[in-house]
PDB file of N, CA and C in Angstrom:
ATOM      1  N   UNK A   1     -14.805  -2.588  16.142  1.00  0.00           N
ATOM      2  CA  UNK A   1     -14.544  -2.697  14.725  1.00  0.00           C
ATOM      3  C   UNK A   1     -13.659  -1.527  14.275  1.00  0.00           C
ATOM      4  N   UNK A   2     -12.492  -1.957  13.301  1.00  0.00           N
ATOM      5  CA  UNK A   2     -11.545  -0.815  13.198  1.00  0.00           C
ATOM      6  C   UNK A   2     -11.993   0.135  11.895  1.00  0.00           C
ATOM      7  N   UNK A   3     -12.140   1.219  11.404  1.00  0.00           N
ATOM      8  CA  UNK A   3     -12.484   2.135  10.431  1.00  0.00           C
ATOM      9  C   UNK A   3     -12.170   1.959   9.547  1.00  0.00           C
ATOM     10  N   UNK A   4     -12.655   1.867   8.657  1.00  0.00           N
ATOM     11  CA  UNK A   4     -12.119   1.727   6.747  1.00  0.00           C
ATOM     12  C   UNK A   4     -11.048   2.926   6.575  1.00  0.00           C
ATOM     13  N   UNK A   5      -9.637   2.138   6.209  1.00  0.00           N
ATOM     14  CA  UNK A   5      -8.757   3.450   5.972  1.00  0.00           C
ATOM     15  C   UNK A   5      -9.338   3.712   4.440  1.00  0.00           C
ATOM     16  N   UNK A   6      -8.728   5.274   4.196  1.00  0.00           N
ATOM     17  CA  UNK A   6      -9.306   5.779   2.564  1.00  0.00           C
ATOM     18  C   UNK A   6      -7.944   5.815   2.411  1.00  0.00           C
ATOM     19  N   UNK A   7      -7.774   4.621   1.203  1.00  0.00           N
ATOM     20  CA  UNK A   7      -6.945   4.776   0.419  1.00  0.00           C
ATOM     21  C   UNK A   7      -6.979   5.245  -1.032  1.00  0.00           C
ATOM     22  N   UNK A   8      -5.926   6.228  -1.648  1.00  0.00           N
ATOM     23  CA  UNK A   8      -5.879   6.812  -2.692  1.00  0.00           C
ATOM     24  C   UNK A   8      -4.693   6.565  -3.609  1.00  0.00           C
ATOM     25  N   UNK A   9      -5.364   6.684  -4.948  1.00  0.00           N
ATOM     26  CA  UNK A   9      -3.830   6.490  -5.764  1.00  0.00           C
ATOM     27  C   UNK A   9      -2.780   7.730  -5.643  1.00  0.00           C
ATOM     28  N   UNK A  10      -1.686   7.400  -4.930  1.00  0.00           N
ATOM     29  CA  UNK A  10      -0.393   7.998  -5.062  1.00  0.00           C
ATOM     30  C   UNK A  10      -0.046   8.178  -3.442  1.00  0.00           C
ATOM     31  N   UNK A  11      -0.428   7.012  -2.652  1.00  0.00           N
ATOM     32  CA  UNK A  11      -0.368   6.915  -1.211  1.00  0.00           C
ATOM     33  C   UNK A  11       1.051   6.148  -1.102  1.00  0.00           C
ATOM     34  N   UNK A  12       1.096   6.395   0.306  1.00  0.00           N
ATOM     35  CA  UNK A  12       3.046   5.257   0.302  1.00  0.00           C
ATOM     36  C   UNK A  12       1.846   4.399   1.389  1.00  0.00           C
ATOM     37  N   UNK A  13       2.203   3.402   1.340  1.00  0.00           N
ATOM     38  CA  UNK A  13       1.511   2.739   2.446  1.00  0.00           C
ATOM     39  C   UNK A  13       2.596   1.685   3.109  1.00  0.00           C
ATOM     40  N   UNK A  14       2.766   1.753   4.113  1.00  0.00           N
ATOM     41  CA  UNK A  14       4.309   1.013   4.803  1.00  0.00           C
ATOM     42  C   UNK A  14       3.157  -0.338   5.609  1.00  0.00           C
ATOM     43  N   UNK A  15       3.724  -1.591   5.438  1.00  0.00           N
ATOM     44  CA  UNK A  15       3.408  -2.762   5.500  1.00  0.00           C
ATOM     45  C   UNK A  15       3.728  -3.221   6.976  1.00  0.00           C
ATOM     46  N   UNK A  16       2.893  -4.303   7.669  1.00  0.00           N
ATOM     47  CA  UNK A  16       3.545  -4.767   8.637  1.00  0.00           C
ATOM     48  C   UNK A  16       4.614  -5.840   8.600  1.00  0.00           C
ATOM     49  N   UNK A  17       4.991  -6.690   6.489  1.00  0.00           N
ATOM     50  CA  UNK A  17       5.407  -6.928   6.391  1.00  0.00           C
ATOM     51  C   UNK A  17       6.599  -6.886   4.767  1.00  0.00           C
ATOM     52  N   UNK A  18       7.947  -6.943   5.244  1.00  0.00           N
ATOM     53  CA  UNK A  18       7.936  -6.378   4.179  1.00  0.00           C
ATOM     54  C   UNK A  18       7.988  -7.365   2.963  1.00  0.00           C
ATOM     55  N   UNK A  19       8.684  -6.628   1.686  1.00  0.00           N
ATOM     56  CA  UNK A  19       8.639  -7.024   0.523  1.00  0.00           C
ATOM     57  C   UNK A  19       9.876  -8.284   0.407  1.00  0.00           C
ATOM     58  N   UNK A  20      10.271  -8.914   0.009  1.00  0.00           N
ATOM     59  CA  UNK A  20      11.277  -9.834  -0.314  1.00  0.00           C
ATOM     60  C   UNK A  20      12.159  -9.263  -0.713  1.00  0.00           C
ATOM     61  N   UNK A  21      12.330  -8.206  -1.195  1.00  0.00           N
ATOM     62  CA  UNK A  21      13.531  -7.592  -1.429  1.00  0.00           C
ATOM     63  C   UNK A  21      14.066  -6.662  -0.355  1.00  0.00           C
ATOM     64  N   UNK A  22      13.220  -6.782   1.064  1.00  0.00           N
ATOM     65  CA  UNK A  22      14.010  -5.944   1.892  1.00  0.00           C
ATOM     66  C   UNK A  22      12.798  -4.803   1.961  1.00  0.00           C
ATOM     67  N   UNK A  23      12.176  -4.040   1.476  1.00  0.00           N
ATOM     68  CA  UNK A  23      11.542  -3.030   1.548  1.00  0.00           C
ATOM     69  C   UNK A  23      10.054  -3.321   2.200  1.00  0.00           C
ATOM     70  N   UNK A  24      10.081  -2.137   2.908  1.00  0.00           N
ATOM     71  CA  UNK A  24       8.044  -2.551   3.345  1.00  0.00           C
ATOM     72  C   UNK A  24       7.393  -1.091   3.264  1.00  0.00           C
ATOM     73  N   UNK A  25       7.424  -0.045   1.978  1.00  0.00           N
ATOM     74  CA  UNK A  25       6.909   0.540   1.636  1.00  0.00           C
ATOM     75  C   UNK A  25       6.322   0.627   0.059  1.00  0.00           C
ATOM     76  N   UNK A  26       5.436   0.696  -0.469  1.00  0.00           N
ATOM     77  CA  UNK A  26       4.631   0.348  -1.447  1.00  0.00           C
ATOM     78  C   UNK A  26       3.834   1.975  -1.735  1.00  0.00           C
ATOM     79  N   UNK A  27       3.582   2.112  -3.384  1.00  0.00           N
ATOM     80  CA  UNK A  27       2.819   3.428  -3.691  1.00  0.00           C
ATOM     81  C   UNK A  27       1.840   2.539  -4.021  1.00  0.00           C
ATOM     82  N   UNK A  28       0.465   3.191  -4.098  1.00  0.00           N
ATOM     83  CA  UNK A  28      -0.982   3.077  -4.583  1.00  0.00           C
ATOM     84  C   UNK A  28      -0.939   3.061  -5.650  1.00  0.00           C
ATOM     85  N   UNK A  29      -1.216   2.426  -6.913  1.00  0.00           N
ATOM     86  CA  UNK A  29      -1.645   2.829  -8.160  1.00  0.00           C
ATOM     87  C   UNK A  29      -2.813   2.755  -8.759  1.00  0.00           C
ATOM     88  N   UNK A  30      -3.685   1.993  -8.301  1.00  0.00           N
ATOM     89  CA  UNK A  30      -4.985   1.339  -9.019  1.00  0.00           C
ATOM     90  C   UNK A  30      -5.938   1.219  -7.449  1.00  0.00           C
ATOM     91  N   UNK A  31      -6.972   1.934  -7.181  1.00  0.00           N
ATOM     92  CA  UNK A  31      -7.669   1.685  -5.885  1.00  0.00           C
ATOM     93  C   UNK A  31      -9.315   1.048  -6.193  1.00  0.00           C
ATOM     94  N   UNK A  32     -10.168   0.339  -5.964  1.00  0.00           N
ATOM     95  CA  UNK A  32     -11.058  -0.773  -6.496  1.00  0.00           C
ATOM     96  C   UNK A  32     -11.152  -2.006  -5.311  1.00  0.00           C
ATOM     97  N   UNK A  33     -11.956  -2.975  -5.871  1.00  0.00           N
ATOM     98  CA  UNK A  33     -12.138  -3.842  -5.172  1.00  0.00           C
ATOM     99  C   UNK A  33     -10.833  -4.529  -5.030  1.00  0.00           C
ATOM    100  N   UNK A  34      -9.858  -4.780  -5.511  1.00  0.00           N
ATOM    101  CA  UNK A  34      -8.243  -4.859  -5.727  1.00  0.00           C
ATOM    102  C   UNK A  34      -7.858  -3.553  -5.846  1.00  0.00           C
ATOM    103  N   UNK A  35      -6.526  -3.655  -4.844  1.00  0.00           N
ATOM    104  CA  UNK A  35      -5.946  -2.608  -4.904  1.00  0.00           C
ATOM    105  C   UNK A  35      -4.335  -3.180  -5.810  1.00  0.00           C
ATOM    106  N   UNK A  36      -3.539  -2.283  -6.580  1.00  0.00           N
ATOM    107  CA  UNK A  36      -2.603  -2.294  -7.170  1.00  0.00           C
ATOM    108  C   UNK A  36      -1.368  -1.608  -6.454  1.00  0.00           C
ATOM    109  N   UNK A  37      -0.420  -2.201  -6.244  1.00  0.00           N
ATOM    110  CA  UNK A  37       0.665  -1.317  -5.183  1.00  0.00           C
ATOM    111  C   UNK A  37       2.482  -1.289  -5.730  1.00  0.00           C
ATOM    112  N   UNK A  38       3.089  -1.047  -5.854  1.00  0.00           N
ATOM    113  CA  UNK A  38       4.175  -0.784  -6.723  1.00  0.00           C
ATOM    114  C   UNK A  38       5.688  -0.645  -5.269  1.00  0.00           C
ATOM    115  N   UNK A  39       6.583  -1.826  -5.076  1.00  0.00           N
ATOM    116  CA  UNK A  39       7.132  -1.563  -4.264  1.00  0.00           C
ATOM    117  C   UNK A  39       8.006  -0.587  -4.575  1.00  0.00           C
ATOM    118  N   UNK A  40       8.236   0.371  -3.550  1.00  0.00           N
ATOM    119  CA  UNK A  40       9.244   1.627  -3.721  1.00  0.00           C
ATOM    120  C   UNK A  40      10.842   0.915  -3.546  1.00  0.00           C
ATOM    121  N   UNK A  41      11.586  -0.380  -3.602  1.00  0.00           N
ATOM    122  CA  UNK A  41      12.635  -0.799  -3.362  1.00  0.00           C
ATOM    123  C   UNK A  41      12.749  -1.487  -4.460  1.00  0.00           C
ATOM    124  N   UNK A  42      12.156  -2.410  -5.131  1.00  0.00           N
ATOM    125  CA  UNK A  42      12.099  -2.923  -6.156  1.00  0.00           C
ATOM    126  C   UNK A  42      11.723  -2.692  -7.777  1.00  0.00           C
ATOM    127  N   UNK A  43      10.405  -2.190  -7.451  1.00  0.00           N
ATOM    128  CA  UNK A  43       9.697  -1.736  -8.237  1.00  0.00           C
ATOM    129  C   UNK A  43       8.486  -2.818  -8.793  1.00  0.00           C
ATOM    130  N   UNK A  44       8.444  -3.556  -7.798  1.00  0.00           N
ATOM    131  CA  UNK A  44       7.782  -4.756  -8.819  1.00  0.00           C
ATOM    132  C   UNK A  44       6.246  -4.152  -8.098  1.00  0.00           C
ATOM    133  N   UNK A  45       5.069  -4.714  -9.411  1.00  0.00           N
ATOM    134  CA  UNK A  45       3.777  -3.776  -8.789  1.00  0.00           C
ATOM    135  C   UNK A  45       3.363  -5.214  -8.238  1.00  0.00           C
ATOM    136  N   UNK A  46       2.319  -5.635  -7.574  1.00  0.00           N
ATOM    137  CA  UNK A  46       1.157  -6.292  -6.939  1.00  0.00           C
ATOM    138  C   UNK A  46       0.112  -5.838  -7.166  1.00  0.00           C
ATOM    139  N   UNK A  47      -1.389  -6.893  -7.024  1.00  0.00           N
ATOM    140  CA  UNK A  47      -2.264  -6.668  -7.207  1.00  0.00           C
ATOM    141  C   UNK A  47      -2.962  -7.411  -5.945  1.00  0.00           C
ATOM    142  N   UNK A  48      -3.417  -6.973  -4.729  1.00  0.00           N
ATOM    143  CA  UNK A  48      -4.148  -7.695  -3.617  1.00  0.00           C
ATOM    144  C   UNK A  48      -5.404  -7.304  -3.531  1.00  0.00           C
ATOM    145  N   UNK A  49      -5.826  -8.105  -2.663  1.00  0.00           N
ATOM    146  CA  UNK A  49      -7.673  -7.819  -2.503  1.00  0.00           C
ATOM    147  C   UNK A  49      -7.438  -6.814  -1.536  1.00  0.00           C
ATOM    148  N   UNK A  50      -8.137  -5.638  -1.661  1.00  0.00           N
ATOM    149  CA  UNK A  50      -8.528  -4.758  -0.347  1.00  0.00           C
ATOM    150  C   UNK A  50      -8.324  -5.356   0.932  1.00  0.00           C
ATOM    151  N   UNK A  51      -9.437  -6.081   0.944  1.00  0.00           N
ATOM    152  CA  UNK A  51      -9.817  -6.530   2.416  1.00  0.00           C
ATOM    153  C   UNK A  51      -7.979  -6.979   2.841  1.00  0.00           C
ATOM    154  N   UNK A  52      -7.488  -8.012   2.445  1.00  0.00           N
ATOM    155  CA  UNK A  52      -6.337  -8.277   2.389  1.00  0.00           C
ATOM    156  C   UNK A  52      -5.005  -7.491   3.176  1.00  0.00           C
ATOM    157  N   UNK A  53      -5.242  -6.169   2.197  1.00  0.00           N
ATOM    158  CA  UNK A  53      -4.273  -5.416   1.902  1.00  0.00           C
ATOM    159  C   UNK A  53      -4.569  -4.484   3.434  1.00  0.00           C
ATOM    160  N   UNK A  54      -5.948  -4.289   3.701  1.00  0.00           N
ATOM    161  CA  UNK A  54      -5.948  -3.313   4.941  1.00  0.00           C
ATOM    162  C   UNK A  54      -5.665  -3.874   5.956  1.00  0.00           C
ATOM    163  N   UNK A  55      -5.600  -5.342   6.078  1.00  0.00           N
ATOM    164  CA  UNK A  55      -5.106  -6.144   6.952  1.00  0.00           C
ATOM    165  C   UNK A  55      -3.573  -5.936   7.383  1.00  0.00           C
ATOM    166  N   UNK A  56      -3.063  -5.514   6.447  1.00  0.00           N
ATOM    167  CA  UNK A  56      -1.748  -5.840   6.515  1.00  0.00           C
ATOM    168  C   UNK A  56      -1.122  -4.376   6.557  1.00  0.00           C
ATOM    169  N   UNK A  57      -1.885  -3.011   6.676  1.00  0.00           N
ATOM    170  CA  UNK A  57      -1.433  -1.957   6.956  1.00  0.00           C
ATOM    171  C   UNK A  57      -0.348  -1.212   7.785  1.00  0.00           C
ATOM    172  N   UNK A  58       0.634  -0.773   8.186  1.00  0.00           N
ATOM    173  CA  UNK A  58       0.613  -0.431   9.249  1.00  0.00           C
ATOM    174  C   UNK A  58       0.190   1.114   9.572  1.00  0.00           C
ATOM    175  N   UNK A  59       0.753   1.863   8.240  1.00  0.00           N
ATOM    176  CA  UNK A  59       0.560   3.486   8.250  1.00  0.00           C
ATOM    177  C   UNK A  59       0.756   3.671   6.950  1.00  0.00           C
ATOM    178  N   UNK A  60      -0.573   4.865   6.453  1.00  0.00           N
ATOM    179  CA  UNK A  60      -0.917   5.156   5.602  1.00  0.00           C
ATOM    180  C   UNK A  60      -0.292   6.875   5.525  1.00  0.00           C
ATOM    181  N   UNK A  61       1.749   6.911   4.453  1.00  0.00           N
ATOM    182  CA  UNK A  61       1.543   8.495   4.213  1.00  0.00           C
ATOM    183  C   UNK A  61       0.828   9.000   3.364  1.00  0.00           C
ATOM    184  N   UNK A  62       0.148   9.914   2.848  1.00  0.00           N
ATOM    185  CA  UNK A  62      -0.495  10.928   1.672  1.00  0.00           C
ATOM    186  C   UNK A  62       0.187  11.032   0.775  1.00  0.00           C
ATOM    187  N   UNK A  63      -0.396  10.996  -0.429  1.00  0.00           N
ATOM    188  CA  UNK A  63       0.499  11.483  -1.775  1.00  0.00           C
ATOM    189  C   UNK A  63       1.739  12.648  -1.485  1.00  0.00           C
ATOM    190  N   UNK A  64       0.844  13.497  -0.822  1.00  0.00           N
ATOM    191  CA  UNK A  64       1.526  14.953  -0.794  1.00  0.00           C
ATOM    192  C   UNK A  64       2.814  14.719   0.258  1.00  0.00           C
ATOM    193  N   UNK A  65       2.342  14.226   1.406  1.00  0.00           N
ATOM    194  CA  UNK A  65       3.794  14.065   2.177  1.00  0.00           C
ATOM    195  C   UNK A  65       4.672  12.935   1.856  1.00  0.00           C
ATOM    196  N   UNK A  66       4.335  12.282   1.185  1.00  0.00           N
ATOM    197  CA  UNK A  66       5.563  11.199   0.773  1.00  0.00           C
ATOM    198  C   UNK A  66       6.722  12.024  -0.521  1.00  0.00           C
ATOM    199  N   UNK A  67       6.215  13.067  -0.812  1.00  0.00           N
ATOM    200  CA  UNK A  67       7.102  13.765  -2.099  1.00  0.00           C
ATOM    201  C   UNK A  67       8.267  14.207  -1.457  1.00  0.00           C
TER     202      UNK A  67
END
């Protein structure tokens, strides 16, 4: 069984797939039973289920190193 990643608001979280506009990195905004994610290429936000969303992870940067 794979580990619950801890996700936080102001994370970049890079996708295994990307966005329709070309991009597959996303910021955190809203963390909950839905998570809220804001593409960094577009700008358009989403709202997915957790479970969902950790599915589809590939790598999680930190607030602090994505600046």
């Amino acid at each position: 069984m794979r580990p619950i990643p801890i996700i936080k608001p102001g994370d970049v979280l890079e996708m295994k797939k990307a966005h329709p506009c070309g991009k597959a990195t996303f910021e955190v905004v809203r963390v909950g039973s839905d998570i809220r994610i804001v593409c960094l290429g577009c700008g358009r936000d989403v709202t997915v289920p957790r479970i969902k969303l950790e599915k589809s992870i590939r790598k999680i940067i930190s607030g602090e190193d994505a600046q």
